[in-house]
N, C-alpha and C. Protein backbone atom coordinates (compact mmCIF):
# COMPACT_ATOMS: atom_id res chain seq x y z
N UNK A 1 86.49 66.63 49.00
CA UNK A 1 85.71 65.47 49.41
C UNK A 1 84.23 65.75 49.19
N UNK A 2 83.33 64.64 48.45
CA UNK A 2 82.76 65.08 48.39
C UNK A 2 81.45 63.77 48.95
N UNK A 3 80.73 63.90 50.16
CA UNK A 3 79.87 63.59 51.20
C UNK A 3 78.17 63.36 50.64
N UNK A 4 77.95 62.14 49.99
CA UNK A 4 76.69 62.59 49.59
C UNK A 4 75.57 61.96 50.81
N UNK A 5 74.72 62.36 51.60
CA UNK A 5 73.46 61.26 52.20
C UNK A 5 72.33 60.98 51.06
N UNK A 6 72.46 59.55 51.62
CA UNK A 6 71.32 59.13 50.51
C UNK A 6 69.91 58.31 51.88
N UNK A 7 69.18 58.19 51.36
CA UNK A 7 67.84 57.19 52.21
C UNK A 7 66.58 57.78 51.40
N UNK A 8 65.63 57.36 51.83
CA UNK A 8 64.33 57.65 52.30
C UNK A 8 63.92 58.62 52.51
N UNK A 9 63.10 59.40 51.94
CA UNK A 9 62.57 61.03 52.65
C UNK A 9 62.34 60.41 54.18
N UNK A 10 63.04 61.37 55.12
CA UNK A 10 61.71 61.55 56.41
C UNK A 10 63.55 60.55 57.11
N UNK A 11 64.20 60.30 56.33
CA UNK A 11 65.15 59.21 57.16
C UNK A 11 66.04 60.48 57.71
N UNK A 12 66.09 61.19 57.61
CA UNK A 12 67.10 62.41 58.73
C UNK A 12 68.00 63.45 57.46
N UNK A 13 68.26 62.65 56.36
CA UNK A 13 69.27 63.23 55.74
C UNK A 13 69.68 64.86 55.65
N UNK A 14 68.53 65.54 55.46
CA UNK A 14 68.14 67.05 55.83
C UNK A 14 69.14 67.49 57.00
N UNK A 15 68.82 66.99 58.26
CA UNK A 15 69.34 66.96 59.30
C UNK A 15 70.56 66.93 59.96
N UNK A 16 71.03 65.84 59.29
CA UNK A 16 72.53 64.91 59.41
C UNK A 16 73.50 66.11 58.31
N UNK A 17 72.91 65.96 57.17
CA UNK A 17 73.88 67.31 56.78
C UNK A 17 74.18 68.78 56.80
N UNK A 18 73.12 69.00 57.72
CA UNK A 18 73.62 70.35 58.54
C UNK A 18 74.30 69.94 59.50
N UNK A 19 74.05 68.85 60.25
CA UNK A 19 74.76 68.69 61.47
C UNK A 19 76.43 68.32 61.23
N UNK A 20 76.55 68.05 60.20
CA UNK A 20 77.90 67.74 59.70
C UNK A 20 78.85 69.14 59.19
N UNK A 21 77.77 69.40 58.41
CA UNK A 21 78.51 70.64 57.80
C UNK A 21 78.78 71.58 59.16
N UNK A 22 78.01 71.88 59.94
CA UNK A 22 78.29 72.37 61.36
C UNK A 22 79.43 72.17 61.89
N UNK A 23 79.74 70.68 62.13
CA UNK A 23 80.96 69.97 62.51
C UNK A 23 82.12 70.53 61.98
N UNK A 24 82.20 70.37 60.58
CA UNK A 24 83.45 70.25 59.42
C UNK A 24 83.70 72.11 59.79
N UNK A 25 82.56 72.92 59.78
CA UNK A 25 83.09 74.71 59.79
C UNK A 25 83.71 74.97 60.99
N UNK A 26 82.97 73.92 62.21
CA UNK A 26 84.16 74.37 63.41
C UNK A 26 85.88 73.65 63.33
N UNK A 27 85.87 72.78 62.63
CA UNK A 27 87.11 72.59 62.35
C UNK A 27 88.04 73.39 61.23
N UNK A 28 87.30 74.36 60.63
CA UNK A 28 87.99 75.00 59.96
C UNK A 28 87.95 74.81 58.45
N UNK A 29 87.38 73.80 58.35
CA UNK A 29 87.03 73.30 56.66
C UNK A 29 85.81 74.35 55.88
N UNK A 30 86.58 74.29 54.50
CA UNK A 30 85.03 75.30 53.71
C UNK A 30 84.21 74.17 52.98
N UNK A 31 82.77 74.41 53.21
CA UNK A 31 82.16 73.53 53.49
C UNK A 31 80.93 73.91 52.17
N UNK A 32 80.27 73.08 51.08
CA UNK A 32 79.36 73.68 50.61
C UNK A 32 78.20 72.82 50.57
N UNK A 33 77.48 73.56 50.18
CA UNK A 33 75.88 72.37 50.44
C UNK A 33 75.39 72.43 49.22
N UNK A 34 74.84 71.40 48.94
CA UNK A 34 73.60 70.88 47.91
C UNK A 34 72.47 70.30 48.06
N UNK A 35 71.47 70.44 48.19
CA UNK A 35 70.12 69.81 47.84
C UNK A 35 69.75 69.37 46.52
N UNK A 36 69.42 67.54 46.51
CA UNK A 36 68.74 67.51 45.20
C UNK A 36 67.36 66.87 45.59
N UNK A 37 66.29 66.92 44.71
CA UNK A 37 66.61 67.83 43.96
C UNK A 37 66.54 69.28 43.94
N UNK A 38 66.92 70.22 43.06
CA UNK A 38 67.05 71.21 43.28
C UNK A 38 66.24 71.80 42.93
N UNK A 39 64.41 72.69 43.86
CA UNK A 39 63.63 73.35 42.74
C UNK A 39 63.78 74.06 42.21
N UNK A 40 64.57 75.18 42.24
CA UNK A 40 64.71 76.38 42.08
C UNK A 40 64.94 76.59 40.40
N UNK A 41 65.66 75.20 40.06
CA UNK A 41 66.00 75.50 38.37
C UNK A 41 64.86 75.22 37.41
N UNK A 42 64.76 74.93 36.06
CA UNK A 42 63.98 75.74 35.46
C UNK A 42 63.69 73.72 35.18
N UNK A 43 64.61 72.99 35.00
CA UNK A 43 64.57 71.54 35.21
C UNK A 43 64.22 70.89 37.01
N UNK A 44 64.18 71.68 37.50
CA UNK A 44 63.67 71.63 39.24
C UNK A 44 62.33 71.46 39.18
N UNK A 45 61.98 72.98 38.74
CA UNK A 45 60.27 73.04 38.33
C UNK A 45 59.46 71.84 38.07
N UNK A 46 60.15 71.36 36.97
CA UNK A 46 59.54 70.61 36.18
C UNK A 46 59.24 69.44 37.00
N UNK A 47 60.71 68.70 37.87
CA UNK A 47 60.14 67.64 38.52
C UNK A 47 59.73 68.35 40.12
N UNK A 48 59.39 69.36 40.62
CA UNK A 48 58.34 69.18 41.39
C UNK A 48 56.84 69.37 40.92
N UNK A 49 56.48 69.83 39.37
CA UNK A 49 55.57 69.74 39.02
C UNK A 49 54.97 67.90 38.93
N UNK A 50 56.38 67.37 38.65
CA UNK A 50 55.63 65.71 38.50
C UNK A 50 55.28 65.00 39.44
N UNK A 51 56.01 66.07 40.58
CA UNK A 51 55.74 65.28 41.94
C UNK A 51 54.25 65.26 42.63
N UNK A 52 54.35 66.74 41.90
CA UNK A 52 53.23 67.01 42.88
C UNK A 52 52.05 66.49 41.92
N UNK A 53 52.08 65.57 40.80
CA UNK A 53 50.98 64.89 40.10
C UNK A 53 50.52 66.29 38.64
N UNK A 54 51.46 67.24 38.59
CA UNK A 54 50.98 68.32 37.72
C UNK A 54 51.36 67.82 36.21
N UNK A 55 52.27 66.80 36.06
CA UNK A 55 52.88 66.30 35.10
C UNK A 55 52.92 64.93 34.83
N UNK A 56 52.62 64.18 33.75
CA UNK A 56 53.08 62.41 33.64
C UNK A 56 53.85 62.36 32.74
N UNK A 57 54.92 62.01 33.87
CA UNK A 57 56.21 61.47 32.62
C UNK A 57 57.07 60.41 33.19
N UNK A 58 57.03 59.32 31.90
CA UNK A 58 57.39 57.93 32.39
C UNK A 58 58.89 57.92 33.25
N UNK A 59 58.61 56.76 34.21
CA UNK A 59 59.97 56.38 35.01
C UNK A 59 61.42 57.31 34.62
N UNK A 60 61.49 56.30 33.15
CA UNK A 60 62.91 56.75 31.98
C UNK A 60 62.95 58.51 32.04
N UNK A 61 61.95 59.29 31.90
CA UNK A 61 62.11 60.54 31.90
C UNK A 61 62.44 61.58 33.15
N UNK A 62 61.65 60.91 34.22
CA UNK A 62 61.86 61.12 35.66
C UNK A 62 63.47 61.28 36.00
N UNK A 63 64.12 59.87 35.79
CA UNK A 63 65.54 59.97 36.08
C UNK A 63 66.20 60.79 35.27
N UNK A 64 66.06 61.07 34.29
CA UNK A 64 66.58 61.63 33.16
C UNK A 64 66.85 63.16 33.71
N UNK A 65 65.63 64.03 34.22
CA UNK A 65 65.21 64.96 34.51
C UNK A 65 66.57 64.94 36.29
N UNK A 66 66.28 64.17 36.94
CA UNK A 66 66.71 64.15 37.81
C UNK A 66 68.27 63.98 37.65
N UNK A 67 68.37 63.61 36.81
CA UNK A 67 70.53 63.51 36.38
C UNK A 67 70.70 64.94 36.05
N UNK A 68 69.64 65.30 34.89
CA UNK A 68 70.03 66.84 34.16
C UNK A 68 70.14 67.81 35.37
N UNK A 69 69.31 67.79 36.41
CA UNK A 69 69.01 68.95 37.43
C UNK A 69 70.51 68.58 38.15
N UNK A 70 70.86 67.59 38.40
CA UNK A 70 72.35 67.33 39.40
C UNK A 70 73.58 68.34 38.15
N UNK A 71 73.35 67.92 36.98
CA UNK A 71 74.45 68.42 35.69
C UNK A 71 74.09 70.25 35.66
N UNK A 72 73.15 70.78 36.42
CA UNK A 72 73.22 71.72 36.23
C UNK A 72 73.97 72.86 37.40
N UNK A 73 74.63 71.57 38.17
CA UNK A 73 75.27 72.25 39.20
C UNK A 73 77.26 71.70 39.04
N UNK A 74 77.36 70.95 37.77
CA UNK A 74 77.95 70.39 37.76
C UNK A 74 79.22 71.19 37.55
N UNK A 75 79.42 72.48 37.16
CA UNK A 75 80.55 73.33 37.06
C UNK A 75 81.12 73.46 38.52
N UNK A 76 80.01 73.71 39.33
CA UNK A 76 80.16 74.24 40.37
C UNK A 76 80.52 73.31 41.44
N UNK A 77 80.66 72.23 41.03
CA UNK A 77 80.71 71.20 41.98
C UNK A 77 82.30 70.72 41.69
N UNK A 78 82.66 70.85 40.22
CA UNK A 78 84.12 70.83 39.65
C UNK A 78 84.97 72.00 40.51
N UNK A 79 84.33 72.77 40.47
CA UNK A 79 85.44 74.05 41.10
C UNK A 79 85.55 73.86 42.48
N UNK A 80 84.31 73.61 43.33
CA UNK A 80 84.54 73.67 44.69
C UNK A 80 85.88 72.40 45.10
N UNK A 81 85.73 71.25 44.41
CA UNK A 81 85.93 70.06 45.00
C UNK A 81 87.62 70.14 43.88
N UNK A 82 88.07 71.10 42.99
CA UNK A 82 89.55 71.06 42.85
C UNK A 82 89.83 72.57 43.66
N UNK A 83 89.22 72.91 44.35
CA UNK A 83 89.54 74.03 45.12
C UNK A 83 89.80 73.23 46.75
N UNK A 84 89.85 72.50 46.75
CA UNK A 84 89.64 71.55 48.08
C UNK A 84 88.62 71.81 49.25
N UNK A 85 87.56 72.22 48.83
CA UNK A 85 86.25 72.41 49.76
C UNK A 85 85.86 70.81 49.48
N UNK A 86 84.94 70.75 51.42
CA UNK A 86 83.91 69.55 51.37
C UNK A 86 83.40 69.91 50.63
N UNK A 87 81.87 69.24 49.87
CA UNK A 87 80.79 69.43 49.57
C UNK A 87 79.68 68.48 49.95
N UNK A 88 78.97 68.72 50.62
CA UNK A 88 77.72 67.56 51.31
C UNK A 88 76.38 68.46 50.63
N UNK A 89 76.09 66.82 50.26
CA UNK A 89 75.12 66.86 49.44
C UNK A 89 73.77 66.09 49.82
N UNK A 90 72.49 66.48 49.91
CA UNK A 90 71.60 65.96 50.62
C UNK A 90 71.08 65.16 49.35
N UNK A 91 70.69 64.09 49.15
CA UNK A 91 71.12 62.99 47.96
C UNK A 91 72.11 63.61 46.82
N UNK A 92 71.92 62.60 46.49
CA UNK A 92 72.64 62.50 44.95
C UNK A 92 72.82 61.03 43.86
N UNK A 93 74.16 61.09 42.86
CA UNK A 93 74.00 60.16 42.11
C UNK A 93 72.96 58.93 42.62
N UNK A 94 72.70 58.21 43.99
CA UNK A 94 72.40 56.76 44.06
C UNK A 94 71.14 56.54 44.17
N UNK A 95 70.63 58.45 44.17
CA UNK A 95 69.42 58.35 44.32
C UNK A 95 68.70 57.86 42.94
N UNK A 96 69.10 58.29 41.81
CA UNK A 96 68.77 57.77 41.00
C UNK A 96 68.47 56.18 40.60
N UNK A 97 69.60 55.65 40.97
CA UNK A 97 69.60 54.56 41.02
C UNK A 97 68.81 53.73 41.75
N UNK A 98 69.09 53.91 43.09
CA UNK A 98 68.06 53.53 43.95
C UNK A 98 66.80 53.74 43.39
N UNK A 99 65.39 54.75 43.19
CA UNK A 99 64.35 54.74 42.74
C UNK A 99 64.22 54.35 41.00
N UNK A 100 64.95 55.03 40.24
CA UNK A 100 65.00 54.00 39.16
C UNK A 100 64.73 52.40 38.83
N UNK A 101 65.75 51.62 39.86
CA UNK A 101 65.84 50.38 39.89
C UNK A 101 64.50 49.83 40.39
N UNK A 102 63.96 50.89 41.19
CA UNK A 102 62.95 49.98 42.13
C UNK A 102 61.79 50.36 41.22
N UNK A 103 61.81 51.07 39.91
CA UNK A 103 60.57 51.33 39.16
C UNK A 103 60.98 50.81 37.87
N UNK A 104 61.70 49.42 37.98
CA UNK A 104 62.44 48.93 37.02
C UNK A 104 63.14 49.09 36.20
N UNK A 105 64.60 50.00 36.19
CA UNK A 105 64.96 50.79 34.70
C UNK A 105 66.33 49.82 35.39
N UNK A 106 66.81 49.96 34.85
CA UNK A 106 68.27 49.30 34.35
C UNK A 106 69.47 50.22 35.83
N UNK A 107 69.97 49.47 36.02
CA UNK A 107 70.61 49.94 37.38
C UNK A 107 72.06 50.60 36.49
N UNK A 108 72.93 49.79 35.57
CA UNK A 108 73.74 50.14 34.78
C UNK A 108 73.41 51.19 34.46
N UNK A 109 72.18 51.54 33.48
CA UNK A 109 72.06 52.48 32.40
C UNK A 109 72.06 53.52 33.80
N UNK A 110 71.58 53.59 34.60
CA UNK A 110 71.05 54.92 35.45
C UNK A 110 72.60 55.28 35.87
N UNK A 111 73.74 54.01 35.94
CA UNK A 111 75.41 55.05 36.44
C UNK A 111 75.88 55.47 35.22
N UNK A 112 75.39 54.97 34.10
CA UNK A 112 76.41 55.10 33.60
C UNK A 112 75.65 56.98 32.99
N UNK A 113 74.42 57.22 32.95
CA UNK A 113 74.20 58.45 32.31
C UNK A 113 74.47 59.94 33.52
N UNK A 114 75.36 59.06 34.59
CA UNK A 114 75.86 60.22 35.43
C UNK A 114 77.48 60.19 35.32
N UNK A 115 78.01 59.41 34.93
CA UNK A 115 79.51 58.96 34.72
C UNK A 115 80.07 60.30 34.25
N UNK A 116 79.65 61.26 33.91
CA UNK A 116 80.49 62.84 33.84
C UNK A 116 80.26 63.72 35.31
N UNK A 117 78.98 63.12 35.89
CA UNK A 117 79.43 64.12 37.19
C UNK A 117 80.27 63.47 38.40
N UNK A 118 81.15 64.33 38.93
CA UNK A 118 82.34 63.57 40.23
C UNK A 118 81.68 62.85 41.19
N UNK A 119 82.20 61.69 41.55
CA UNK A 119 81.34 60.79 41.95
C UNK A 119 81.69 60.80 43.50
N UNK A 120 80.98 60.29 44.16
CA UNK A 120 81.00 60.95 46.07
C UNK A 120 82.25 59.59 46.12
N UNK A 121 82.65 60.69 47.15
CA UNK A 121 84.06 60.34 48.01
C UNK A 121 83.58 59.16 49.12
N UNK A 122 82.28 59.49 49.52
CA UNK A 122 81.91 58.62 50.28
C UNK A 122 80.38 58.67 50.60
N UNK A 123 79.40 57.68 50.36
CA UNK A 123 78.05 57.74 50.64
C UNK A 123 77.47 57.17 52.23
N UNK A 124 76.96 58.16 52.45
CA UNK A 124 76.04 57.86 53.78
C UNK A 124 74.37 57.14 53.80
N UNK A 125 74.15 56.33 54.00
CA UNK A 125 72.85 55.73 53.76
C UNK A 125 72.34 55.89 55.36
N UNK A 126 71.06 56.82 55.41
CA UNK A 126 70.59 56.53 56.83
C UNK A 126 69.46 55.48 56.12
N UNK A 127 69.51 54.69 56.77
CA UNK A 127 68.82 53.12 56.38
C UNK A 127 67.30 53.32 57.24
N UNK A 128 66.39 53.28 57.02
CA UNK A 128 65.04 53.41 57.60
C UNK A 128 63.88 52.48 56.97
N UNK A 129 62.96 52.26 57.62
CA UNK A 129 61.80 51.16 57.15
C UNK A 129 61.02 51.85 56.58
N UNK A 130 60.42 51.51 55.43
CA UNK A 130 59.32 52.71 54.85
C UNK A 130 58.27 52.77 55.70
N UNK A 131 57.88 51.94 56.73
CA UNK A 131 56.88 52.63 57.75
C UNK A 131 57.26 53.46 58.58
N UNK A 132 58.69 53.55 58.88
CA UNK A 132 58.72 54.65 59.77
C UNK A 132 58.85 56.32 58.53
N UNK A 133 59.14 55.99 57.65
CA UNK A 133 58.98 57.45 57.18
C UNK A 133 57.81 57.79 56.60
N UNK A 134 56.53 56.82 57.17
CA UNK A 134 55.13 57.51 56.33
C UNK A 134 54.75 58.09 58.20
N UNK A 135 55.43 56.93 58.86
CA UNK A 135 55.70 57.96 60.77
C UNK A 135 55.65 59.16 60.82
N UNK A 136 56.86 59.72 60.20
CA UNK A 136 57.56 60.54 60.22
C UNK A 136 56.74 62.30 59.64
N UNK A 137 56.22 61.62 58.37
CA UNK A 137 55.71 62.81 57.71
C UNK A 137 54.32 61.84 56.88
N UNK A 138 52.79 62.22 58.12
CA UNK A 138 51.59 61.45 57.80
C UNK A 138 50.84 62.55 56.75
N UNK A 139 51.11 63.67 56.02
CA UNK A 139 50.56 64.12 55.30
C UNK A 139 51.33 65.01 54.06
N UNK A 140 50.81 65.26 52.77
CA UNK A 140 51.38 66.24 52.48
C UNK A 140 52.85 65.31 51.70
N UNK A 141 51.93 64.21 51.75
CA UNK A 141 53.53 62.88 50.73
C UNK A 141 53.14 63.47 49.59
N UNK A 142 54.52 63.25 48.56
CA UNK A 142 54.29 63.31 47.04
C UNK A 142 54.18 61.83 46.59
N UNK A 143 54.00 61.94 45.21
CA UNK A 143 53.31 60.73 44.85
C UNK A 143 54.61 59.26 45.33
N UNK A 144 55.70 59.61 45.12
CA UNK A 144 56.51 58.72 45.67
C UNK A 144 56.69 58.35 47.36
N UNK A 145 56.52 58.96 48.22
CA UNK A 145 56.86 59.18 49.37
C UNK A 145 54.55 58.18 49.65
N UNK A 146 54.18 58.05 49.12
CA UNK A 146 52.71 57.42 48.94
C UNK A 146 52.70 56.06 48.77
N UNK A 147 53.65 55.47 48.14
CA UNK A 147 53.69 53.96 47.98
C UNK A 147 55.13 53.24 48.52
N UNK A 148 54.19 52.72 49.25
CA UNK A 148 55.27 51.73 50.35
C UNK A 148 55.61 50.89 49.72
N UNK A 149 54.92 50.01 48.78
CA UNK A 149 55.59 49.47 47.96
C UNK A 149 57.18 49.52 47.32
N UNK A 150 56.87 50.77 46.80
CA UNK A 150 58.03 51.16 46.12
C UNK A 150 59.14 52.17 46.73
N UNK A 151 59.04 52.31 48.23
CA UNK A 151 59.77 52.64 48.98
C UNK A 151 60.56 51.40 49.47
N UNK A 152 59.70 50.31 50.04
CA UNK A 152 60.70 49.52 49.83
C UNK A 152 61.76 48.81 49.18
N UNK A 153 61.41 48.68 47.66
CA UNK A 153 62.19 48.86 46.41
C UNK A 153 63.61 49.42 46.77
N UNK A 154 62.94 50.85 46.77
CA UNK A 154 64.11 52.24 47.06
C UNK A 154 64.66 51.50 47.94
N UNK A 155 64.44 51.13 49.09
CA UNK A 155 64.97 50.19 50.12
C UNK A 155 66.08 49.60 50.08
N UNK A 156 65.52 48.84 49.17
CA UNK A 156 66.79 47.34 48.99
C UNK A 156 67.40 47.49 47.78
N UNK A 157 67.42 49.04 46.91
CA UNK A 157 68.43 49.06 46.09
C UNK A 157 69.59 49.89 46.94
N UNK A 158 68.89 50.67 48.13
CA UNK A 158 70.01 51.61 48.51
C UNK A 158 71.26 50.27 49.05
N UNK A 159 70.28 49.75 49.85
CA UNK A 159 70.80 48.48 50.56
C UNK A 159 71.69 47.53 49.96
N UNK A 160 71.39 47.35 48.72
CA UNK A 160 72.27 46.30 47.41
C UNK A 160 73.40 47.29 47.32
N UNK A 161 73.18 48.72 47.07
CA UNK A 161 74.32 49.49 46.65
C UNK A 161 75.73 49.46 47.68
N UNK A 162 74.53 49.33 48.91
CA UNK A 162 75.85 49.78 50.02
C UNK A 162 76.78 49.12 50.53
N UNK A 163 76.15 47.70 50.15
CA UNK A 163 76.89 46.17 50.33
C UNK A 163 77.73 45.81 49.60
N UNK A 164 78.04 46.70 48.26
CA UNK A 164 78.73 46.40 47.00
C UNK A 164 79.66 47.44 47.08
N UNK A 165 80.05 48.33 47.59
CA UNK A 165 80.88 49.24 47.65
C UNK A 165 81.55 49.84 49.11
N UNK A 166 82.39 50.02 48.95
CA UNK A 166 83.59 50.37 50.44
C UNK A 166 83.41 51.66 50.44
N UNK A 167 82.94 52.78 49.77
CA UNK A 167 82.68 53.92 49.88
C UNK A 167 81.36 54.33 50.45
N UNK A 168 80.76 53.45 50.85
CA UNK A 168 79.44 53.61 51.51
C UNK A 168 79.62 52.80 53.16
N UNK A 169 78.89 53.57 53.69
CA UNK A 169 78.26 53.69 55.09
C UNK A 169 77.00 53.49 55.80
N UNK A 170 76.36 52.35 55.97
CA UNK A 170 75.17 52.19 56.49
C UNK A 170 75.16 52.77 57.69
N UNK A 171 74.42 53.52 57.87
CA UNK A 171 73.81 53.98 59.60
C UNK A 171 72.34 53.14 59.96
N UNK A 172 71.73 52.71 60.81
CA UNK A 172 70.62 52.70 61.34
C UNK A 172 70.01 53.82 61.91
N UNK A 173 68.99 54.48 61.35
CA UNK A 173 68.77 55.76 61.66
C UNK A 173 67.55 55.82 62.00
N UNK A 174 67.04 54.52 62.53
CA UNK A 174 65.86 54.56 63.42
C UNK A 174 66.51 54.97 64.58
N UNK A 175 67.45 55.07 65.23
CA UNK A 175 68.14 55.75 66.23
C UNK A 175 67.78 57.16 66.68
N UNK A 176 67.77 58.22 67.93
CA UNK A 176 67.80 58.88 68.04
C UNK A 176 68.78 59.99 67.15
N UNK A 177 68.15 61.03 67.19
CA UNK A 177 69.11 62.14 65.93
C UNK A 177 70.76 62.01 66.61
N UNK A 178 70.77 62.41 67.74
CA UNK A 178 72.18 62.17 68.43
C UNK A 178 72.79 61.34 68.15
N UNK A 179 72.42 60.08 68.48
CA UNK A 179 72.87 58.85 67.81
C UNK A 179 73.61 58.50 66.64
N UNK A 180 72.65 59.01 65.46
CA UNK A 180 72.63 59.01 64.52
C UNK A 180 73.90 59.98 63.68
N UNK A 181 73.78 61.25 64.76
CA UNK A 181 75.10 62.72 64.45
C UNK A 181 76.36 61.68 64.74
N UNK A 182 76.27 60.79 65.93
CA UNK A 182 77.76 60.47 66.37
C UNK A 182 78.30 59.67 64.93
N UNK A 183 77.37 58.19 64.75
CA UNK A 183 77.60 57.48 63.65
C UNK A 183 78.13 58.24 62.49
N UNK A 184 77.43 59.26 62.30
CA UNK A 184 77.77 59.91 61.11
C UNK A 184 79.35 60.28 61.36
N UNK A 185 79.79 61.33 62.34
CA UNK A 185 80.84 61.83 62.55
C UNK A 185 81.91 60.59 62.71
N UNK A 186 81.99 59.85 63.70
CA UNK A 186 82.71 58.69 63.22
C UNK A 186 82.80 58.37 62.57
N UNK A 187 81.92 58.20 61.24
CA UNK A 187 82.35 57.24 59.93
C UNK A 187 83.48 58.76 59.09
N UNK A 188 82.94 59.24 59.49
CA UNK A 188 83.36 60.89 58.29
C UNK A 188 84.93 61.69 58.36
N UNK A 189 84.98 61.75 59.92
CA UNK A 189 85.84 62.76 60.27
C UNK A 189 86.88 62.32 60.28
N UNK A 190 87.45 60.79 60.54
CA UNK A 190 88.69 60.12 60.65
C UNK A 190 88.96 60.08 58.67
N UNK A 191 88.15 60.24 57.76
CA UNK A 191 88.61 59.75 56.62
C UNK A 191 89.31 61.94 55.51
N UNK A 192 88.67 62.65 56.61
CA UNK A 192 89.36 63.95 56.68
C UNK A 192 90.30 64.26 57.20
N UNK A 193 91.26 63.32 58.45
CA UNK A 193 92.04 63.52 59.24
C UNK A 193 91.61 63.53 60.40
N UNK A 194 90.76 63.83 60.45
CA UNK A 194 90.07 64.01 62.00
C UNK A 194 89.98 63.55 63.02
N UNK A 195 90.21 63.57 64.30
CA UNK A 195 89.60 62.42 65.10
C UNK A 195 88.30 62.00 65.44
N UNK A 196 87.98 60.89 65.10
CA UNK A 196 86.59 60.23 65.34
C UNK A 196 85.91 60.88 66.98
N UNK A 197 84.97 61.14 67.14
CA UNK A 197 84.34 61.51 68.08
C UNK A 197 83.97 60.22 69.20
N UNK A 198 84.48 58.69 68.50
CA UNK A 198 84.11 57.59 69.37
C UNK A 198 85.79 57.01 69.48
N UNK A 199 86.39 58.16 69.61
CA UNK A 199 87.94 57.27 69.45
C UNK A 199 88.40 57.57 71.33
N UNK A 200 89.11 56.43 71.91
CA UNK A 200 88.76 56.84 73.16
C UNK A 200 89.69 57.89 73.62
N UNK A 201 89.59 58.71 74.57
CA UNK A 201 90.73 59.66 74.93
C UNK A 201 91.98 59.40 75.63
């Protein structure tokens, strides 16, 4: 199974997937993690160099960069997930989409140039207002996490996505983190076998 959170920097996702993966190891599940994007690779670099304004490279190249860095984990994501490990992933595929769309590129073209990597079992959207995540983190934004504008964008493509598909999960995650852990675990744990944490006793 494979668990991706998607939102907003500053919307919890960081958070929510430790708190999950936490969950899933006391039940006994092997559990692996991902961060995208990922700096550490040599295509990582590159887009935190653009982030941080060290680089200009149009929209089209941005995503581009950002699919290749997900494809470079992509062996590894084949083995875990026919080995039957979770894998939770702090974004992924929709992120593309989502900021793509909202910097106008083609919503199609952005699935279809991920259509070789395994596609999430189920997406988590913690849903947040772009004012609360300039709240959240008032300094030290990259150039995206800077325009509200186009956070809202990001907004209402995550939002279009999640309305169009049964594999996605809206949370309201202006909620307390607790709050927010239960929602999560309820939507998650019953589709592992599990019992929901809001199921009554």
């Amino acid at each position: 199974m494979l668990i991706a959170f998607e939102g907003l920097d500053q919307s919890g996702k960081e958070t929510q997937a430790r708190q999950l993966r936490t969950r899933l190891q006391a039940e006994r599940r092997v559990v692996r993690a991902l961060s995208f994007p990922d700096y550490e690779t040599p295509i990582g670099q590159e887009i935190r160099h653009a982030l941080s304004g060290q680089r200009e490279f149009s929209p089209e190249v941005m995503q581009l960069l950002y699919v290749a860095n997900r494809f470079e984990h992509r062996a590894r994501l084949d083995h875990w997930l026919e080995s039957g490990d979770c894998v939770v992933c702090d974004r992924y595929r929709a992120s593309s989409v989502a900021y793509g769309e909202a910097q106008g590129l083609d919503p199609a073209w952005l699935e279809s140039i991920q259509r070789r990597l395994p596609p999430a079992t189920v997406t988590v959207l913690l849903d947040i207002a772009p004012g609360t995540a300039v709240e959240r983190k008032q300094s030290h934004r990259d150039r995206y996490e800077r325009d509200l504008g186009l956070l809202a964008r990001v907004r209402e493509s995550y939002r279009r996505q999640a309305a169009s598909d049964p594999d996605w999960v809206l949370i309201d995650a202006e909620q307390a983190k607790d709050a927010v852990a239960a929602a999560v675990a309820a939507a998650i744990l019953p589709r592992l076998g599990l019992p929901s944490p809001l199921a009554p006793s």
